[in-house]
N, C-alpha and C. Protein backbone atom coordinates (compact mmCIF):
# COMPACT_ATOMS: atom_id res chain seq x y z
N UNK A 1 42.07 23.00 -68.14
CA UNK A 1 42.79 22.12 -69.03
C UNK A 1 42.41 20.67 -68.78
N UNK A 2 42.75 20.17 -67.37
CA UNK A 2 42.48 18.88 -67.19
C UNK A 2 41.93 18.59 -65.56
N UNK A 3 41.37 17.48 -65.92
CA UNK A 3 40.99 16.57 -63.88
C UNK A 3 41.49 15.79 -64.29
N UNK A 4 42.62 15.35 -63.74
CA UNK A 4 42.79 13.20 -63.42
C UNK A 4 42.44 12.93 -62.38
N UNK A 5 42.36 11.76 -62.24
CA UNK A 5 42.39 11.07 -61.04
C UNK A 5 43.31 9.92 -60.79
N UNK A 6 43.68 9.30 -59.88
CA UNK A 6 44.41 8.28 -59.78
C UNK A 6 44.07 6.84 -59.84
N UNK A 7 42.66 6.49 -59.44
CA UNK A 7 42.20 5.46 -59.78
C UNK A 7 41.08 5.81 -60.06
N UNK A 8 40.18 4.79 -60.94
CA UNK A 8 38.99 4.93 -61.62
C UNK A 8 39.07 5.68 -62.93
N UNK A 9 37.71 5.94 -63.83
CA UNK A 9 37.76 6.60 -64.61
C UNK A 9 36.80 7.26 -65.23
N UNK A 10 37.40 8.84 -65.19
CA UNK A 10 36.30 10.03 -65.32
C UNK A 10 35.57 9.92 -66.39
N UNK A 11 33.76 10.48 -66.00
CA UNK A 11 32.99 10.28 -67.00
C UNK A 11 32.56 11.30 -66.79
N UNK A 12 31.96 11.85 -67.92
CA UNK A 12 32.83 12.03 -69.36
C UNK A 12 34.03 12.33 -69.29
N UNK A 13 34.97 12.17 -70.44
CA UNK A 13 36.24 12.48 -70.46
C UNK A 13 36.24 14.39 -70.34
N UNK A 14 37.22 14.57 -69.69
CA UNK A 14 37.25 16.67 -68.98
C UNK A 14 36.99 17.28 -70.70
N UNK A 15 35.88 18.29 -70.58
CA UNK A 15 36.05 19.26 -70.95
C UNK A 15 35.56 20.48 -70.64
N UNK A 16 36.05 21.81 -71.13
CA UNK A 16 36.51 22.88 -70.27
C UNK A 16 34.25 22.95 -69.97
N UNK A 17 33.48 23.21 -70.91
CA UNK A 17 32.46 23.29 -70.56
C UNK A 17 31.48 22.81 -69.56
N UNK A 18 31.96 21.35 -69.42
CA UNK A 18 31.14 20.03 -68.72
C UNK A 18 31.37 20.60 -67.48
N UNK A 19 30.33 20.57 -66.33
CA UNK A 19 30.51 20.98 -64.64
C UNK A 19 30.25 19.86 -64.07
N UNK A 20 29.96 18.59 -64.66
CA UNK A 20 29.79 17.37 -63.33
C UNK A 20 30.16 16.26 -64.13
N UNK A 21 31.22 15.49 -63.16
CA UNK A 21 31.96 14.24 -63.78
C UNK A 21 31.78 13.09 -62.48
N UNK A 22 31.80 12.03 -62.89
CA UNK A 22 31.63 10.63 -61.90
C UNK A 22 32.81 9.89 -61.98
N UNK A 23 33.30 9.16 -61.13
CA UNK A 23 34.16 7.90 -61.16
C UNK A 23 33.99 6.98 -60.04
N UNK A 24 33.98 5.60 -60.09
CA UNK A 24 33.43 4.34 -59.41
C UNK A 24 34.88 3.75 -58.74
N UNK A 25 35.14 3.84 -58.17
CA UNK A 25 36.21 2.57 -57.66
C UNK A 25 35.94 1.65 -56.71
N UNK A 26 36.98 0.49 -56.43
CA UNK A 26 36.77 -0.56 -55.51
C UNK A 26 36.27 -0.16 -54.49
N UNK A 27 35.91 -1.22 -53.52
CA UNK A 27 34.92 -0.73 -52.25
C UNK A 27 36.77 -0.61 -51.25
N UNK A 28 37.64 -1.52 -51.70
CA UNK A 28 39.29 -1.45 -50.87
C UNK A 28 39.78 -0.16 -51.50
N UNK A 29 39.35 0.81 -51.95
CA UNK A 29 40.30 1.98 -52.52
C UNK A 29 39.42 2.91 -51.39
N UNK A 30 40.87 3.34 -50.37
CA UNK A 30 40.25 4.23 -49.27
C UNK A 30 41.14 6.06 -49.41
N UNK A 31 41.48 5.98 -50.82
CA UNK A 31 41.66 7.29 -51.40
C UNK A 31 41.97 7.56 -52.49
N UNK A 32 42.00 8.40 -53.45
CA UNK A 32 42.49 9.21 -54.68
C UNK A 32 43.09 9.94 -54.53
N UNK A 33 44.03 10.26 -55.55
CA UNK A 33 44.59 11.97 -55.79
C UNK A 33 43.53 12.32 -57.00
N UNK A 34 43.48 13.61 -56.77
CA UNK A 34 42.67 14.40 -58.05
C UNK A 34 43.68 15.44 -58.64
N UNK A 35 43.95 15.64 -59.89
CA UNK A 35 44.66 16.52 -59.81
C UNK A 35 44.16 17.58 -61.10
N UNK A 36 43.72 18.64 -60.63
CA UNK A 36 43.02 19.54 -61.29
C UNK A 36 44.69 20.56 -62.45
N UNK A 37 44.54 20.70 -63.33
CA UNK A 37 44.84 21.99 -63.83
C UNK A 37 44.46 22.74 -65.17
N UNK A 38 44.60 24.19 -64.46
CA UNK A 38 44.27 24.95 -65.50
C UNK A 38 44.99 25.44 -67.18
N UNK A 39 43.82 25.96 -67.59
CA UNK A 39 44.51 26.23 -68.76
C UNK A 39 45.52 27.44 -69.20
N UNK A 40 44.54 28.54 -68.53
CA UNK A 40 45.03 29.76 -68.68
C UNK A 40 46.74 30.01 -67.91
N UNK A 41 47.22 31.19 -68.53
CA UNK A 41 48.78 30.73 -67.39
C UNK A 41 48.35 31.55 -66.05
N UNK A 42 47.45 32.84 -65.98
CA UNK A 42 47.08 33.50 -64.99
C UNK A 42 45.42 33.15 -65.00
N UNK A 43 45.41 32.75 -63.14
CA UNK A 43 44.01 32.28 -62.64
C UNK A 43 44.32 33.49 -61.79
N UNK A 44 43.10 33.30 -60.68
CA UNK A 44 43.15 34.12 -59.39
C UNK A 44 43.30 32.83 -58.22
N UNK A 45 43.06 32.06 -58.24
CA UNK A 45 42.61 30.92 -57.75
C UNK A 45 42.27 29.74 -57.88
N UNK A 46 42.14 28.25 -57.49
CA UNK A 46 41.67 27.04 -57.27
C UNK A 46 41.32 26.24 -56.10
N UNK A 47 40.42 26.00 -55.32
CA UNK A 47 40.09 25.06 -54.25
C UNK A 47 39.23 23.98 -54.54
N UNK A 48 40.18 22.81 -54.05
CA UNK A 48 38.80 21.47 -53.58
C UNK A 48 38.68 21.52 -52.44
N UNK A 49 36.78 21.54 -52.22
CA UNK A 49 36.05 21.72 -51.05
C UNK A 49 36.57 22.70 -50.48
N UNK A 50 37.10 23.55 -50.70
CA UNK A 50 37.60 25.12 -49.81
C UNK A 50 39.23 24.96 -49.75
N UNK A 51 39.97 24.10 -50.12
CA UNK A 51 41.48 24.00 -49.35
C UNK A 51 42.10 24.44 -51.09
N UNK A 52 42.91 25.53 -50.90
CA UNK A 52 43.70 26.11 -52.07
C UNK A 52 44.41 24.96 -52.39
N UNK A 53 44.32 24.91 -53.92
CA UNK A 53 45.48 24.33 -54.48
C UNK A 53 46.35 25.11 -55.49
N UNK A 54 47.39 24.29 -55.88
CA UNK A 54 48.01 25.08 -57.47
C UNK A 54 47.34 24.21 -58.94
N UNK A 55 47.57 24.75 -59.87
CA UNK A 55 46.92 24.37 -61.08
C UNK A 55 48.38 22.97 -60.81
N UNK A 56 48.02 21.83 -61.64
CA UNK A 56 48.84 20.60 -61.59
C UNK A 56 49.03 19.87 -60.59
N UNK A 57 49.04 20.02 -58.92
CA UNK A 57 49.54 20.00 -58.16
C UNK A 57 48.49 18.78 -57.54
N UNK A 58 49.04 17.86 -56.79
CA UNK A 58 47.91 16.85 -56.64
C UNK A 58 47.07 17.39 -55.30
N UNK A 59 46.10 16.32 -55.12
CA UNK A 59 44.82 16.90 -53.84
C UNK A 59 44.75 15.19 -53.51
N UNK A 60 45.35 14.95 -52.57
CA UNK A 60 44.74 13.50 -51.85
C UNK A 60 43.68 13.75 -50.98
N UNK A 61 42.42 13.05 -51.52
CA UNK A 61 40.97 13.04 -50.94
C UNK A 61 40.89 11.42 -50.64
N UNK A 62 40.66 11.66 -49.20
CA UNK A 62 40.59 10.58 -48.61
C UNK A 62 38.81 9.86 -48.88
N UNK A 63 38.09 8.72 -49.14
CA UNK A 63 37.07 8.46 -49.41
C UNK A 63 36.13 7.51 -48.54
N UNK A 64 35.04 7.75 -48.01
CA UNK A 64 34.42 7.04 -47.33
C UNK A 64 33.56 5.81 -48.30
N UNK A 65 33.00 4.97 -48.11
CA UNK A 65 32.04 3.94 -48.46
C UNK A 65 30.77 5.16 -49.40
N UNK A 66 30.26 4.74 -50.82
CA UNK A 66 29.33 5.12 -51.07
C UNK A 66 30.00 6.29 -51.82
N UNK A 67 29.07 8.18 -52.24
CA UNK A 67 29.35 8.52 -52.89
C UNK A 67 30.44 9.46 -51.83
N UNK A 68 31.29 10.54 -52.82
CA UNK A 68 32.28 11.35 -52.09
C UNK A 68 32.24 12.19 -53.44
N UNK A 69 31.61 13.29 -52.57
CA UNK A 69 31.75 14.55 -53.43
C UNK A 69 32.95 15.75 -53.71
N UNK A 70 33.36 16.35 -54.36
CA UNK A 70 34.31 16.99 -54.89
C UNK A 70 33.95 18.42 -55.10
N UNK A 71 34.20 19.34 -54.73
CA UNK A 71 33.99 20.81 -55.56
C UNK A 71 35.27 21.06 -56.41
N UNK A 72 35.33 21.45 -56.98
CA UNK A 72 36.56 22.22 -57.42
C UNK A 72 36.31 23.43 -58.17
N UNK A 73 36.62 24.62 -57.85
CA UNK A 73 36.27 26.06 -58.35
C UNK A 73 37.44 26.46 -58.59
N UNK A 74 37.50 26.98 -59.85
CA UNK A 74 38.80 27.73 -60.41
C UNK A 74 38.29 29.25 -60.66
N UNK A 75 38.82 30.04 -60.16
CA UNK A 75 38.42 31.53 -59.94
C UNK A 75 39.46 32.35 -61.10
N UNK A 76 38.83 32.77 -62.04
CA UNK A 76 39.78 33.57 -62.95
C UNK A 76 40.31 34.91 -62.41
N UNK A 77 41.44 36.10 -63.27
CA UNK A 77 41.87 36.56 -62.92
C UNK A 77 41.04 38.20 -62.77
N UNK A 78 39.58 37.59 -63.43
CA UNK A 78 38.76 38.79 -63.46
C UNK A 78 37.85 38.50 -62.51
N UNK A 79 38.19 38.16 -61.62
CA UNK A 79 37.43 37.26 -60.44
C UNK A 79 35.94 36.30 -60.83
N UNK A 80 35.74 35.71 -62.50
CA UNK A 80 34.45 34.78 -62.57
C UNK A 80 35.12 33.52 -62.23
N UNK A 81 34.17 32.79 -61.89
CA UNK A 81 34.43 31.53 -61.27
C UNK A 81 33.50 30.57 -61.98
N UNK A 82 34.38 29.46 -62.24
CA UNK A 82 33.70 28.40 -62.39
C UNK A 82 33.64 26.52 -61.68
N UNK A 83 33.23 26.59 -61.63
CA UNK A 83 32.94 25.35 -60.43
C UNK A 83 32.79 23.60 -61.00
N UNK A 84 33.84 22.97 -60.77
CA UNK A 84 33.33 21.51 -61.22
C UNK A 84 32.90 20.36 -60.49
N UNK A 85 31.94 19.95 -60.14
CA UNK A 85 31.71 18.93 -59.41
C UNK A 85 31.80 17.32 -59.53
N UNK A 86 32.54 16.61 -59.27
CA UNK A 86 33.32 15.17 -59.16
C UNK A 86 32.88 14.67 -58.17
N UNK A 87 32.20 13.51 -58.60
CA UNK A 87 31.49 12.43 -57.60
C UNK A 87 32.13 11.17 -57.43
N UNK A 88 33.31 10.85 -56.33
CA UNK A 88 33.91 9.47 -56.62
C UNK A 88 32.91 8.32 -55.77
N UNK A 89 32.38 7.41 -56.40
CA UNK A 89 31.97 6.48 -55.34
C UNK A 89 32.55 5.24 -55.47
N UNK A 90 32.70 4.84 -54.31
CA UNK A 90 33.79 3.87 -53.31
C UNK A 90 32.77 2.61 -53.01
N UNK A 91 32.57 1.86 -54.06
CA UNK A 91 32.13 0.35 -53.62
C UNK A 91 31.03 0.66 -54.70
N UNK A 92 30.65 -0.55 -55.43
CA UNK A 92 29.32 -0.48 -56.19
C UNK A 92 27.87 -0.91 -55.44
N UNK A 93 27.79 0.60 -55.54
CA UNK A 93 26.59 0.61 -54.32
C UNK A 93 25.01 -0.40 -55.30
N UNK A 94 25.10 0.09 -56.36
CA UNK A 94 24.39 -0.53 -57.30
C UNK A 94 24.02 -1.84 -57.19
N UNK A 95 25.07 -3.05 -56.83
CA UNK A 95 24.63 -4.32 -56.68
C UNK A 95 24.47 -5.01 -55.09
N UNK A 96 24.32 -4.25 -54.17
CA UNK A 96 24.23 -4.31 -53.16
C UNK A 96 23.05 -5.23 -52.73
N UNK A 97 22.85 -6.53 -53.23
CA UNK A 97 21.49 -7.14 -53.16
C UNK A 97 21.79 -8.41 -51.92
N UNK A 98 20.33 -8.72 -51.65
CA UNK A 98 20.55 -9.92 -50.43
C UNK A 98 20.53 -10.89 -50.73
N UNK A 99 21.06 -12.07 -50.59
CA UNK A 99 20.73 -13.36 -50.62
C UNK A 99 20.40 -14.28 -49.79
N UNK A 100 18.82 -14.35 -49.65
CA UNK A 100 18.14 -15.36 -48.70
C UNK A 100 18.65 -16.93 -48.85
C-alpha cells in the first residue's frame, strides 16, 4: 500500500510495482522512521533488514553519514515475496567540494 518516511522525500512517489526508492536528508538528521504498510489484509510477513515488523507500524532506522540502505520484504500468504529497496542518504554527498 504505502512507505513513508519521516523526514525527506521518497522518490518516486510508492507504487506497488516500483522496487527501489531514494530520499536525501540533512547531514544533522541522525534518524528516520520508515513506515511500511501493506495492502492485502493477510501477508505472511514483513522485515526491514531482517527485524519483523507489522504492516503500519513504524521502524526507527538509525542513519550514518552518506548512503543507508533499507530492505524491506513483504512475504505473501502464498509464501512469494517481494522486496523493496530504500536508500536514505544523510548529508549531500554530491557537493562535497574543496576550497583552496
Amino acid at each position: 500500500r504505502s512507505i513513508t518516511i519521516s523526514k525527506g522525500n521518497l522518490t518516486p512517489r510508492f507504487a506497488p510495482y516500483t522496487a527501489y526508492y531514494s530520499a536525501t536528508v540533512d547531514e544533522n538528521v541522525t534518524s528516520v522512521t520508515i513506515t511500511p504498510a501493506v495492502l492485502a489484509d493477510k501477508y505472511d510477513s514483513m522485515t526491514i533488514n531482517g527485524y519483523a515488523i507489522d504492516s503500519g507500524a513504524p521502524f526507527e532506522a538509525s542513519l550514518i553519514k552518506g548512503e543507508n540502505r533499507f530492505s524491506i520484504v513483504v512475504t505473501a500468504s502464498d509464501k512469494t515475496a517481494k522486496t523493496y529497496t530504500l536508500t536514505i542518504t544523510r548529508g549531500n554527498t554530491a557537493n562535497n567540494t574543496y576550497r583552496y
